[in-house]
Protein backbone atom coordinates (compact mmCIF):
# COMPACT_ATOMS: atom_id res chain seq x y z
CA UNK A 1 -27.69 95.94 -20.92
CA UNK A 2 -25.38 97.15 -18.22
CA UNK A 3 -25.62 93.22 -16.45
CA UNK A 4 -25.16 91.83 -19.58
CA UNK A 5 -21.41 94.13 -20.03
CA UNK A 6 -21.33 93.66 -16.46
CA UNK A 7 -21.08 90.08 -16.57
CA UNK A 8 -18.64 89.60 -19.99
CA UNK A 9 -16.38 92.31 -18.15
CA UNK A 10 -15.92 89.90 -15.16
CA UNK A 11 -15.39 86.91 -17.42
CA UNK A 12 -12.75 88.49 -19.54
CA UNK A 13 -11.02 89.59 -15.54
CA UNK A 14 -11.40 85.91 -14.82
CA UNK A 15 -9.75 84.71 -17.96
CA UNK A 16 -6.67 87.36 -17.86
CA UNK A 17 -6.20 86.54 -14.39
CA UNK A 18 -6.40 82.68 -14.55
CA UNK A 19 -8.86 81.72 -12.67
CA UNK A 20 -8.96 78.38 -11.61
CA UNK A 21 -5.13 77.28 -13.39
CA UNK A 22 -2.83 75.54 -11.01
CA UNK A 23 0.86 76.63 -10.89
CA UNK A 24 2.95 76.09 -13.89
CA UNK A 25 5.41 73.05 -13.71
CA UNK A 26 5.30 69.43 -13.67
CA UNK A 27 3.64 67.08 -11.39
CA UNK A 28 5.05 63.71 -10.99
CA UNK A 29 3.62 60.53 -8.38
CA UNK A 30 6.51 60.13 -6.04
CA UNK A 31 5.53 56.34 -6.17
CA UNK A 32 5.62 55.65 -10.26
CA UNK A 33 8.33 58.94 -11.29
CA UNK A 34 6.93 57.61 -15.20
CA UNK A 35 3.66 59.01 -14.53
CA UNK A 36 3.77 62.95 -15.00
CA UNK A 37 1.25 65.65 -15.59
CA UNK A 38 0.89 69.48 -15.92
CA UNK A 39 -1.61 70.22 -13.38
CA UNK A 40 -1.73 68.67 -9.73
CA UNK A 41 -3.68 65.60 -9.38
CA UNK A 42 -3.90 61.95 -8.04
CA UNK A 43 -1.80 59.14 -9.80
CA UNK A 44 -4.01 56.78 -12.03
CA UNK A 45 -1.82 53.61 -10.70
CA UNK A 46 -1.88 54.08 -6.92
CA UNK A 47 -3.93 57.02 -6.51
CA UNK A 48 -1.53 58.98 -4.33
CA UNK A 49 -0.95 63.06 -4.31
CA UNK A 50 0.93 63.89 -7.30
CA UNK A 51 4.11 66.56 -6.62
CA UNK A 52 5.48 69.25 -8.14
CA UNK A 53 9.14 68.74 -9.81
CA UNK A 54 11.88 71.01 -8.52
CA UNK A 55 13.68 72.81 -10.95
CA UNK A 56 17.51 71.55 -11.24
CA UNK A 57 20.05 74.23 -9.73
C-alpha cells in the first residue's frame, strides 16, 4: 500500500512540476519563418533546429 501512494504521490509532483514540457513560446525554422510550433523541434521541410521567437520590445 505505502508503494502504491508512494508512487501516485511522485506522479502527481511530476505533473505539478512539468516534467518533461519545454519552455513556453514559439518555435519558428529560421530557414521557412511559415513553419512554427509550440515546443522545440526540427523543421519538417529542411530538417534544421527550430528557434525560439523573441518577444517584441
Amino acid at each position: 500500500m505505502f508503494r502504491k501512494t508512494l508512487a501516485i504521490a511522485i506522479l502527481a509532483l511530476a505533473a505539478t512540476l512539468g516534467c518533461g514540457q519545454s519552455p513556453a513560446g514559439i518555435y519558428f525554422c529560421p530557414m521557412h519563418p511559415e513553419v512554427e510550433q509550440g515546443q522545440p523541434g526540427k523543421c519538417p521541410k529542411c530538417g534544421m533546429d527550430l528557434t525560439l521567437k523573441e518577444a517584441a520590445s
